[in-house]
Protein backbone atom coordinates (compact mmCIF):
# COMPACT_ATOMS: atom_id res chain seq x y z
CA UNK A 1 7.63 -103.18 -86.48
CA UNK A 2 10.87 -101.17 -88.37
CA UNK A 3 11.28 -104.91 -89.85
CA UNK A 4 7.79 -105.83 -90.93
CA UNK A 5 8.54 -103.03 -93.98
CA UNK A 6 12.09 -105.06 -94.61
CA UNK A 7 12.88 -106.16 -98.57
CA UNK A 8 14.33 -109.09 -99.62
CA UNK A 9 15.32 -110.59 -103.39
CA UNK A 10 15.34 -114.12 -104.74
CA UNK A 11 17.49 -114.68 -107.46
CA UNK A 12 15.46 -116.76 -110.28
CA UNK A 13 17.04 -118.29 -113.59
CA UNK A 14 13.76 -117.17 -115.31
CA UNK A 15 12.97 -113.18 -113.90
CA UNK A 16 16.00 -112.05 -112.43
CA UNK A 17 15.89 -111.28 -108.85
CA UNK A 18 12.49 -111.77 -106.92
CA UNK A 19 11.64 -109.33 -104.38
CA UNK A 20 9.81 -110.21 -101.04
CA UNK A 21 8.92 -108.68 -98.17
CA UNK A 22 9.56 -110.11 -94.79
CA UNK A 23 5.99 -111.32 -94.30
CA UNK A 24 6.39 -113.29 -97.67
CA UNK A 25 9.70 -114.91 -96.64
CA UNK A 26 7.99 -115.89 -93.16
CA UNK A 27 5.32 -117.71 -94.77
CA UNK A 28 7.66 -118.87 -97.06
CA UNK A 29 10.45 -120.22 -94.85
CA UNK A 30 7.71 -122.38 -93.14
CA UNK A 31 7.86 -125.71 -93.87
CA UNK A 32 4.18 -126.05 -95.39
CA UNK A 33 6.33 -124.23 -98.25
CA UNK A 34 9.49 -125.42 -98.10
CA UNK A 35 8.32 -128.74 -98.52
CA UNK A 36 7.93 -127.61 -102.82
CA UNK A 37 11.70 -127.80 -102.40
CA UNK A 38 10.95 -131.46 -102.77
CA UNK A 39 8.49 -131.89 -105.32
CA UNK A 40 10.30 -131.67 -108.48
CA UNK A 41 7.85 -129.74 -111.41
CA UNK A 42 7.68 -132.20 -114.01
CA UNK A 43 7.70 -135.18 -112.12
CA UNK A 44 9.82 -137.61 -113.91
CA UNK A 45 10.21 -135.71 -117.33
CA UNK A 46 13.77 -135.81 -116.66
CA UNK A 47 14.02 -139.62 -117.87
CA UNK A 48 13.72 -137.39 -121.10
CA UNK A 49 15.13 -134.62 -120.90
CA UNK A 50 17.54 -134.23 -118.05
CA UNK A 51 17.65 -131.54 -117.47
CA UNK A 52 14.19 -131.11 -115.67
CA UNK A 53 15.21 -131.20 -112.07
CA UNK A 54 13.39 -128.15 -110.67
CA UNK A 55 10.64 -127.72 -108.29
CA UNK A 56 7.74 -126.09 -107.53
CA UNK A 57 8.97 -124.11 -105.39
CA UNK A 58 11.33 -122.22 -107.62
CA UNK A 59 8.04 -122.10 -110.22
CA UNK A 60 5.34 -120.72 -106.72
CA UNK A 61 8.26 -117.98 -106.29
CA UNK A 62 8.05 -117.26 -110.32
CA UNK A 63 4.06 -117.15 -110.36
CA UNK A 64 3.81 -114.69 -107.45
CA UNK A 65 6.08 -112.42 -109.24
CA UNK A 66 4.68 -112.76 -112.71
CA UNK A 67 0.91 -112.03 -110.96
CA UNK A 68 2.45 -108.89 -109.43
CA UNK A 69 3.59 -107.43 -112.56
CA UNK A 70 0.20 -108.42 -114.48
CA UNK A 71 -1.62 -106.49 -111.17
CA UNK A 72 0.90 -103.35 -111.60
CA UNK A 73 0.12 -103.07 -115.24
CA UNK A 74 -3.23 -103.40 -114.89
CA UNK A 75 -3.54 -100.87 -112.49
CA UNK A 76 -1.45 -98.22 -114.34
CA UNK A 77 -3.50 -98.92 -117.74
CA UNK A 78 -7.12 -99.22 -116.29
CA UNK A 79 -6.78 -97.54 -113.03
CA UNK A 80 -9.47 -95.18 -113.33
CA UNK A 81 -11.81 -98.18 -114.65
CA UNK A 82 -11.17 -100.24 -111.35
CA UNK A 83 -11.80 -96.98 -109.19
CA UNK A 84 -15.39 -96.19 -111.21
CA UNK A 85 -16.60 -99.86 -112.01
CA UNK A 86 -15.65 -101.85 -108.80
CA UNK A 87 -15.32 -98.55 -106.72
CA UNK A 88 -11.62 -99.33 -105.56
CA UNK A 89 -9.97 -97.02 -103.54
CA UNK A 90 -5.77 -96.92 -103.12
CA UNK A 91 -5.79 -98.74 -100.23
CA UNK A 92 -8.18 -101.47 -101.34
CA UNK A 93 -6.35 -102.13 -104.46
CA UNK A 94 -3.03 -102.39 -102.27
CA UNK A 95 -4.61 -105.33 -100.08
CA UNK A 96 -5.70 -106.67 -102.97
CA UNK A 97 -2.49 -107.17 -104.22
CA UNK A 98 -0.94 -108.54 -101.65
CA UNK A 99 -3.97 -110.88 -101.16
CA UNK A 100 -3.14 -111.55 -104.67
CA UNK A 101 0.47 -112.11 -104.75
CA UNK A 102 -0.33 -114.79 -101.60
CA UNK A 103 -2.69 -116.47 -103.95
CA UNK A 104 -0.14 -117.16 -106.37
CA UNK A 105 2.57 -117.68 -104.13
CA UNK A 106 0.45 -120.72 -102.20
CA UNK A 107 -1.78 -121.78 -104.79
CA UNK A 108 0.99 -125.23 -105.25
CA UNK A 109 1.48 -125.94 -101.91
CA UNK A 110 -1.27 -128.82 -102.23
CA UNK A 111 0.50 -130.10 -104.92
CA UNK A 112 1.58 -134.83 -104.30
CA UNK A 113 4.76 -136.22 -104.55
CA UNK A 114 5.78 -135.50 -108.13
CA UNK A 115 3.03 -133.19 -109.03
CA UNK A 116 0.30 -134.16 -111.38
CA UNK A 117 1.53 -137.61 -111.59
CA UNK A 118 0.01 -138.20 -108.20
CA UNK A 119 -3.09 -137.00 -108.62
CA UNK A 120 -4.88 -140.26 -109.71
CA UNK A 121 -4.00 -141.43 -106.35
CA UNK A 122 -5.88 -138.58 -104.70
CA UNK A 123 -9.35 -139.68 -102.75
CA UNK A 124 -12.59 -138.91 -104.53
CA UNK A 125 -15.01 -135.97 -103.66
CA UNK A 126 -17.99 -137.53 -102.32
CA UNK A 127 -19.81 -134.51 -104.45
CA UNK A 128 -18.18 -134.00 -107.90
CA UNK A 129 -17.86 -138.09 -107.64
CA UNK A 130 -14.15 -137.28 -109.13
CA UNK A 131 -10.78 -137.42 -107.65
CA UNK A 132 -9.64 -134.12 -105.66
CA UNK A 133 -7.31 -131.87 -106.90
CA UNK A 134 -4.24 -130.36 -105.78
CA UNK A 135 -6.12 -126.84 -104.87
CA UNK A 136 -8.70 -128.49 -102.60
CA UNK A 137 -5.45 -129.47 -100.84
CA UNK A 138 -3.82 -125.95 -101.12
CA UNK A 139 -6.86 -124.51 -99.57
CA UNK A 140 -6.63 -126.85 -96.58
CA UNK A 141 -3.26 -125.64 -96.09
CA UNK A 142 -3.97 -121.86 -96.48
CA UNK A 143 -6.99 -122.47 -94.10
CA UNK A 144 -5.53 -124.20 -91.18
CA UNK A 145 -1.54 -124.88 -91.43
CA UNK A 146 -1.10 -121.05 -92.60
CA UNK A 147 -3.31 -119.42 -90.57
CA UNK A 148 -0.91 -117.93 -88.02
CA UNK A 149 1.67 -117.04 -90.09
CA UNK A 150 -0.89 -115.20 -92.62
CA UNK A 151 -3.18 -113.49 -90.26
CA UNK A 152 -0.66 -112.87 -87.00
CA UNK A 153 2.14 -110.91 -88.91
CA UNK A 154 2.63 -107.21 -87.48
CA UNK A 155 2.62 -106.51 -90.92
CA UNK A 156 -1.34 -107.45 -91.19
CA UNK A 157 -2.07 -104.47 -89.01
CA UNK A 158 -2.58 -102.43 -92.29
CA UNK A 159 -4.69 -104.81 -94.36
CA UNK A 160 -6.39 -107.31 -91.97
CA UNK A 161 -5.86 -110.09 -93.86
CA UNK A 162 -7.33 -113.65 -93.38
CA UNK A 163 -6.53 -116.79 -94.52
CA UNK A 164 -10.16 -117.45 -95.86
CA UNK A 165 -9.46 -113.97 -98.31
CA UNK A 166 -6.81 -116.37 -99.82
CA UNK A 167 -8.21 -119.61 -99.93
CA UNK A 168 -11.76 -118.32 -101.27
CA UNK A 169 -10.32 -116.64 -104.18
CA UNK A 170 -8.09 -119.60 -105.29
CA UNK A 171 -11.21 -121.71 -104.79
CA UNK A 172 -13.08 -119.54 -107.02
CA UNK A 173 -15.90 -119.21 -104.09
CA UNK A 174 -18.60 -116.36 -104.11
CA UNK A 175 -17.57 -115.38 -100.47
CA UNK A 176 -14.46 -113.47 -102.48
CA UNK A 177 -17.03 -111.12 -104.16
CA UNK A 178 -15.41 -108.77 -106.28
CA UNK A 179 -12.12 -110.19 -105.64
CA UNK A 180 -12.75 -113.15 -107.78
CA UNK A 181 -12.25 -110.76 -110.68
CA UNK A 182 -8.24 -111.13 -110.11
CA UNK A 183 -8.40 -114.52 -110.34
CA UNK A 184 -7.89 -114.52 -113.81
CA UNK A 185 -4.64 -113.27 -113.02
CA UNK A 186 -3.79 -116.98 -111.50
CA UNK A 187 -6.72 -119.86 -113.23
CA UNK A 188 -7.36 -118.64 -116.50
CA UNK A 189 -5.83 -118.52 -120.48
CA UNK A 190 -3.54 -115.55 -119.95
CA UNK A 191 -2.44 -116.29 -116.50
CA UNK A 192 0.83 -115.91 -114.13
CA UNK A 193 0.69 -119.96 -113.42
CA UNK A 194 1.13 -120.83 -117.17
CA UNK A 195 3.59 -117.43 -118.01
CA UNK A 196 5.70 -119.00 -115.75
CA UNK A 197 5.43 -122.64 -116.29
CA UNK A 198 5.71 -122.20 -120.17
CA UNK A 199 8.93 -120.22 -119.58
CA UNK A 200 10.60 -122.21 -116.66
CA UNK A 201 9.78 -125.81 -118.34
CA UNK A 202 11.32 -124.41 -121.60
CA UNK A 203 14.30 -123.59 -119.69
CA UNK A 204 14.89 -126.23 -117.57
CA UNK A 205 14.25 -129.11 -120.51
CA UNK A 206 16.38 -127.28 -122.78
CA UNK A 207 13.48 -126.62 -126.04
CA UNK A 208 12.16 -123.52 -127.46
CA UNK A 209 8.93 -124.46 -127.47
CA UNK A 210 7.49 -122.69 -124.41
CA UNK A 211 8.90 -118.62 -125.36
CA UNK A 212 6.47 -115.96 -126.23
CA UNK A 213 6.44 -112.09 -125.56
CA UNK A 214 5.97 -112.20 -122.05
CA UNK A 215 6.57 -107.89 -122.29
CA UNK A 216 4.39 -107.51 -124.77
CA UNK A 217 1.65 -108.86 -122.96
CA UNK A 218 2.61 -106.72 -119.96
CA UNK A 219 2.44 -103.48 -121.89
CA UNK A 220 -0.76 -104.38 -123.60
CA UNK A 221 -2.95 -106.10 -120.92
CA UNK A 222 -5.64 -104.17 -118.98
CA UNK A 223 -9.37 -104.65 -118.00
CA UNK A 224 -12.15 -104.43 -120.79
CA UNK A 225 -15.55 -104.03 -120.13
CA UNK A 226 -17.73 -105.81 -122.20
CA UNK A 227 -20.71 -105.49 -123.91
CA UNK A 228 -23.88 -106.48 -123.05
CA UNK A 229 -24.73 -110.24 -124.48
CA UNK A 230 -27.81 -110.43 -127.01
CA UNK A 231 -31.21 -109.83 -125.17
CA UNK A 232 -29.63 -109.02 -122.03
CA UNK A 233 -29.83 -105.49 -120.20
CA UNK A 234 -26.68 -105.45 -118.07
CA UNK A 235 -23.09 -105.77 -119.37
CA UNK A 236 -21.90 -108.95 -118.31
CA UNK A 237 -18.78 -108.61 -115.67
CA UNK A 238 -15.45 -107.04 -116.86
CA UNK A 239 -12.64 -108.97 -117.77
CA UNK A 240 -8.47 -109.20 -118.35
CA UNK A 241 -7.92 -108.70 -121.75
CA UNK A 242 -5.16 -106.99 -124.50
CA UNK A 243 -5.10 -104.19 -126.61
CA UNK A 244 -4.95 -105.44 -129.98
CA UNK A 245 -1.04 -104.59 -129.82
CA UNK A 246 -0.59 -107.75 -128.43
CA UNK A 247 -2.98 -110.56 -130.40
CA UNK A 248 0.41 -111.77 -131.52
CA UNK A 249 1.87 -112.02 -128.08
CA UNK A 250 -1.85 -113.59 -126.55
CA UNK A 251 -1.53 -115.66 -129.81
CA UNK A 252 2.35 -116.46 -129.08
CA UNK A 253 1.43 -117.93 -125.74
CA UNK A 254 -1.55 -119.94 -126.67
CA UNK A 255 0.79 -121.43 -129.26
CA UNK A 256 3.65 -122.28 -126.42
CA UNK A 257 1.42 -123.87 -124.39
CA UNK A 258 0.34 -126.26 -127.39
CA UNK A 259 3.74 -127.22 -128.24
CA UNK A 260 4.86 -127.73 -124.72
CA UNK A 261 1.96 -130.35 -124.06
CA UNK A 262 2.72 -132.21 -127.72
CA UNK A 263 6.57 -132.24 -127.49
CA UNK A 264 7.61 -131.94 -123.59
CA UNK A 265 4.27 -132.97 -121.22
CA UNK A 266 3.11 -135.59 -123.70
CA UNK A 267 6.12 -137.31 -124.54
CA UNK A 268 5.52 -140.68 -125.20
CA UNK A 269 8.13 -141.86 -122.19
CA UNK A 270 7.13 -139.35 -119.85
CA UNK A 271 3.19 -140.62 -119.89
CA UNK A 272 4.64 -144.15 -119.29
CA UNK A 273 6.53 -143.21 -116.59
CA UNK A 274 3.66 -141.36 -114.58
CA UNK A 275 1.60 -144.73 -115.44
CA UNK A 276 4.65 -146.65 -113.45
CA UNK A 277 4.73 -143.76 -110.72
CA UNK A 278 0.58 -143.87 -110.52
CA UNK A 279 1.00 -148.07 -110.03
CA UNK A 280 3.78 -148.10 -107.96
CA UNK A 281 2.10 -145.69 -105.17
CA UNK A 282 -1.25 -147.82 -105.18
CA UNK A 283 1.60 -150.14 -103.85
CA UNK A 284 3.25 -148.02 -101.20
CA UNK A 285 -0.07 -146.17 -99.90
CA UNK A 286 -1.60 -148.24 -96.86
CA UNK A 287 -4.97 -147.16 -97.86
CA UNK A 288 -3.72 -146.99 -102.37
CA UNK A 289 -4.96 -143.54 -101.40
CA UNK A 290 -3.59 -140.52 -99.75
CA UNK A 291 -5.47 -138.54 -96.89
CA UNK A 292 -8.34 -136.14 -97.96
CA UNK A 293 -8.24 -132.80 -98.01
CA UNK A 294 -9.08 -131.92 -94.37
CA UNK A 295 -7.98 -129.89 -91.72
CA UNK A 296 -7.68 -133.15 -89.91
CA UNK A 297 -5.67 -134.94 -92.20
CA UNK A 298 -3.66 -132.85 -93.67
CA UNK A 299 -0.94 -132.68 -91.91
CA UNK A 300 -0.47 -136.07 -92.39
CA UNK A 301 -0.89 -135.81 -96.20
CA UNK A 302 1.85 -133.15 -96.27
CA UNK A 303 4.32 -135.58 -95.02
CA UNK A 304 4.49 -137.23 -98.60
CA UNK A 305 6.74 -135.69 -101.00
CA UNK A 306 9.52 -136.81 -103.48
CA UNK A 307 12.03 -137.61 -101.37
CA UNK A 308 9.80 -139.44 -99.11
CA UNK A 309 8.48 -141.58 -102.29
CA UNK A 310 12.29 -141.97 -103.45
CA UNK A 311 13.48 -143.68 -100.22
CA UNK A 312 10.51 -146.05 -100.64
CA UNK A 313 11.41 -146.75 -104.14
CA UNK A 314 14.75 -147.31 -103.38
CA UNK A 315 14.27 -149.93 -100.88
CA UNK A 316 13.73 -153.23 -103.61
CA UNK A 317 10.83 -154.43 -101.50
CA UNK A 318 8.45 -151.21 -102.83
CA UNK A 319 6.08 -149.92 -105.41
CA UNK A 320 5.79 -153.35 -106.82
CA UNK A 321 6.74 -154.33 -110.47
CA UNK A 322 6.21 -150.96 -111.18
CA UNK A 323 8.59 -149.68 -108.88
CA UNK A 324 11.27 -152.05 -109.97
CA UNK A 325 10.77 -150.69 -113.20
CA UNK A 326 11.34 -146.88 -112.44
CA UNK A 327 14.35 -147.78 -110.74
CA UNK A 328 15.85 -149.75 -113.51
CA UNK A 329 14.29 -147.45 -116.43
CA UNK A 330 12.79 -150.38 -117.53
CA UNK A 331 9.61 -148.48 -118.73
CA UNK A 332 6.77 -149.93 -120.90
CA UNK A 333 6.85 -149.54 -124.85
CA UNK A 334 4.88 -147.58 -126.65
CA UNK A 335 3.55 -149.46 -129.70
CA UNK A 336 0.63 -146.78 -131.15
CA UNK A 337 -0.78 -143.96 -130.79
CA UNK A 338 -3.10 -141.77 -132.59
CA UNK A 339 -2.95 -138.50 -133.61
CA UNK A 340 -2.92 -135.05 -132.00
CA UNK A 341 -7.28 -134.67 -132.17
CA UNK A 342 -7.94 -138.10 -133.32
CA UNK A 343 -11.23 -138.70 -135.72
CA UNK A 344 -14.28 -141.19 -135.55
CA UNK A 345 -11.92 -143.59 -138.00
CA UNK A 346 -8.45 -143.02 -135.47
CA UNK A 347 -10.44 -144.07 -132.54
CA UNK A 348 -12.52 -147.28 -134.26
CA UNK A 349 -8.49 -147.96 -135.65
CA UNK A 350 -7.17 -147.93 -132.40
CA UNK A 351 -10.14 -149.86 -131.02
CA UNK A 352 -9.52 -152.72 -133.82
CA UNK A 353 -5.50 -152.84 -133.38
CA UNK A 354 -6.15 -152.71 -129.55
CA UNK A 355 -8.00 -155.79 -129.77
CA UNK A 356 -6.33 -157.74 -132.07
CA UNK A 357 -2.98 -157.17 -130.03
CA UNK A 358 -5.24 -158.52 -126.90
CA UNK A 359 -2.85 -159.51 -123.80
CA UNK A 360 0.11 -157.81 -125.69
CA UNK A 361 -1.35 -154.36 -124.74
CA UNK A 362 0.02 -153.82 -121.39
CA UNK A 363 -2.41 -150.51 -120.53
CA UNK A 364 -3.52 -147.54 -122.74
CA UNK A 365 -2.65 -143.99 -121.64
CA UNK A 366 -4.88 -141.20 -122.93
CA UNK A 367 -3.12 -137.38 -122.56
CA UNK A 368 -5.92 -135.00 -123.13
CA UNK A 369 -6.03 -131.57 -122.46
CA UNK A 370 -7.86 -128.67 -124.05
CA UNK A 371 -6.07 -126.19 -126.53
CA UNK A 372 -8.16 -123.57 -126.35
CA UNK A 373 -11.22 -122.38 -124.44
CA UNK A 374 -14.10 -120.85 -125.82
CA UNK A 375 -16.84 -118.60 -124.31
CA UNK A 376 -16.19 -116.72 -121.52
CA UNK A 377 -12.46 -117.99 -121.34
CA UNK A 378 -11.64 -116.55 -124.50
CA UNK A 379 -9.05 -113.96 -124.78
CA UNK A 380 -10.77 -110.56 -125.42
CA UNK A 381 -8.96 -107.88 -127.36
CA UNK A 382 -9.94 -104.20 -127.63
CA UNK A 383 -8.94 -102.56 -130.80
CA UNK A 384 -6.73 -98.93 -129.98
CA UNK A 385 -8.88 -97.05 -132.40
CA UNK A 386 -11.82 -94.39 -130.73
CA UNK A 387 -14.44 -97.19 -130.92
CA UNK A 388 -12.81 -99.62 -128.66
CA UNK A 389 -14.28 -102.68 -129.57
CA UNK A 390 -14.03 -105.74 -128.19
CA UNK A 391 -13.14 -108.85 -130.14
CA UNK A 392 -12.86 -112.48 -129.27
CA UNK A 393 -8.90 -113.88 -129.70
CA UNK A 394 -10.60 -116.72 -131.48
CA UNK A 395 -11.76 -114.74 -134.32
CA UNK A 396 -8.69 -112.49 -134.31
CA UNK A 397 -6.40 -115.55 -134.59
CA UNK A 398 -6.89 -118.19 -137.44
CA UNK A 399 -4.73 -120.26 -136.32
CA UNK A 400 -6.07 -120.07 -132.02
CA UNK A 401 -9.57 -120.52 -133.88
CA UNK A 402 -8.05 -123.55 -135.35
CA UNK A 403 -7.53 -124.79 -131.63
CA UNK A 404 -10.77 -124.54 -130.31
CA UNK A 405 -12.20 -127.45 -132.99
CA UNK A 406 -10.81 -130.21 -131.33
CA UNK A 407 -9.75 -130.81 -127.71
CA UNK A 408 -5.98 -132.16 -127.52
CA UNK A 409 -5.95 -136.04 -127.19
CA UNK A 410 -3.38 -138.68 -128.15
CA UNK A 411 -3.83 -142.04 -126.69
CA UNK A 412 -1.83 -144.64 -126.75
CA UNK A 413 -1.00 -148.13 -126.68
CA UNK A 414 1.48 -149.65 -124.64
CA UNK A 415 3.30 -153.13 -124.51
CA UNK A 416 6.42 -154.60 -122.03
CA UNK A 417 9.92 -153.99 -123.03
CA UNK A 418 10.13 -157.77 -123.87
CA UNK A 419 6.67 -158.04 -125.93
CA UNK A 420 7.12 -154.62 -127.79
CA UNK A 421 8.92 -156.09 -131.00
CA UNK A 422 6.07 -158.14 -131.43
CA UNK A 423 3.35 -156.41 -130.87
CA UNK A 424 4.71 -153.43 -133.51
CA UNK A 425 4.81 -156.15 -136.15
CA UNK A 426 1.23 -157.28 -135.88
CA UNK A 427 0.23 -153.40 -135.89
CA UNK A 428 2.52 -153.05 -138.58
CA UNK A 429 0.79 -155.45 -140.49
CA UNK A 430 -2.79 -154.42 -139.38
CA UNK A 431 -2.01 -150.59 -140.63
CA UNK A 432 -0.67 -151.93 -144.16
């Protein structure tokens, strides 16, 4: 029992040292976990900038400690509002946190070989009719290949914690009850995943793009409670929000997370690449699939990770043409593209030049994500005056406001190595 209170640290390149208690590093020295030592973060970015080698296991590590600082704060600046609203007591806000810094330490473990790249290659939900995603997978392993090592820890004697408490909160499921309301702390626009990811990626690649002030937002964030919607009685649930101290920072971060997508997760080569990855494991998969998310499965599906998909790769007789071309960096061309939040006229362009190039068009890759979220995922901000009103970040921010018009979507057109001279001449011709 004497060790069940033991402390360890993690040094990190982002925050310093990481500390961790011995349940933590139990959980995390099992091999559910340690298999994020071999999926890299950025799956093949570094065929642009090399120096993106790291792992989601370094970036898990960086989320759980980024969530518990967000949780601290919030509890020294809105205590009293946490104890009166959602009738917390000490000891229920403690097991909340460690529920909490669980969630963010696990919520990657679901994560394919190479991250996102591999998530085209996930099976489809029979329900949603789309393809799974990496959480329904992290869930599965919370739920069944984390179990023991969650619930059975002598340290668990003074919170009771189950592996469902995890899982349902990372799934977003109504069985968390008031515990959903920290989720924002891990899935939402001011959150420990992208904190950490905007930081760690900027690092690791070598740009500036992904800084902000990470402090600021830790001295300004805190819980606002917000006022009832028009017509309605009842104040709608409280939210994570800043003072108004720290628009900039909130600002600052929406602003990273732009850049990194345009210049670093977008990169013209990088999107090729995760089209060659995508093709080449249609090739290696038995079934051009990987297991389902369930508890009878997965331990199958947690078998495939980078190195795994590297060996294959490296053996000449896998992943196809596609294959051959990762290993030789032989990558597609791209020939055009539109811009950033194409118009009616950039997509009817792109449809004309895409057809007149015909078979020279060797596949088109749309990037799309959104900027900015409206509605109830917009950034609230209380102003530090006696009135303490609550304003959206949206119409705080000209510039996040400018965000929210268009989603972010570049798509674009791409031709073989030995076709690419060509084809740019005939769209050369077509633009002029």
């Amino acid at each position: 029992m004497a060790d069940s209170h033991r402390t360890f640290e993690l040094r990190c390149p982002v925050h310093g040292f990481i500390p961790i208690n011995d349940w933590e590093r139990e959980i995390i020295n099992q091999p559910a976990f340690q298999r994020l030592r071999r999926i890299r973060q950025l799956a093949w970015t570094d065929y642009v900038y090399p120096g993106a080698m790291h792992t989601r296991f370094e970036h898990s590590l960086g989320v759980m400690h980024i969530a518990t600082q967000l949780f601290d704060a919030i509890c020294r600046r809105s205590g009293e509002l946490l104890k009166s609203n959602f009738r917390y007591t000490e000891d229920e806000l403690a097991k909340d946190r460690q529920i909490v810094r669980f969630t963010a330490l696990l919520h990657d473990t679901g994560h394919g070989p190479f991250s996102h790249a591999a998530e085209d290659v996930f099976p489809v939900d029979l329900k949603s009719k789309k393809h799974f995603k990496h959480e329904a997978y992290s869930g599965t392993v919370i739920r069944h290949v984390l179990k023991d090592v969650i619930e059975g820890h002598p340290h668990n004697e003074k919170y009771g914690i189950k592996a469902t408490d995890i899982a349902d909160l990372l799934e977003n499921k109504s069985a968390a009850g008031r515990r959903l309301f920290w989720l924002q702390l891990i899935a939402g626009q001011m959150d420990a995943d992208r904190m950490d990811y905007l930081l760690r990626d900027s690092l690791h690649t070598g740009v500036d793009y992904g800084k902000y002030d990470w402090r600021r937002l830790l001295n300004t964030i805190q819980v606002i409670e917000m006022p009832p919607r028009k017509g309605e009685e009842h104040s709608p649930e409280p939210r994570l929000g800043v003072a108004e101290g720290g628009v900039h920072a909130a600002e600052a971060l929406v602003l990273a997370r732009y850049y990194m997508f345009t210049q670093v997760y977008f990169h013209k080569t990088r999107v090729a690449y995760d089209y060659h990855f995508r093709e080449a494991l249609k090739a290696i998969l038995p079934e051009k699939v990987f297991p389902p998310p369930s508890p009878e499965k997965i331990e199958e599906y947690l078998q495939w990770n980078d190195w795994r998909v590297l060996g294959l790769l490296a053996d000449g007789g896998n992943g196809g043409e596609h294959g051959g071309r990762i290993r030789e960096r032989n990558h597609y061309r791209e020939i055009y593209h539109t811009p950033e939040s194409p118009s009616d006229g950039d997509l009817i362009a792109l449809k004309l030049i895409k057809r007149e190039l015909g078979d020279l068009v060797a596949t088109v890759e749309s990037s799309t994500t959104s900027a900015y979220k409206l509605l109830d995922s917009d950034i609230s901000v209380v102003s530090e005056d006696g009135l303490k009103r609550v304003k959206a970040l949206s119409d705080m921010s000209a510039v996040v406001k400018s965000l929210t018009q268009k989603p972010l979507e570049i798509v674009r057109l791409y031709s073989k190595p030995e076709h690419a001279a060509e084809a740019r001449q005939k769209v050369d011709k077509l633009l002029k």
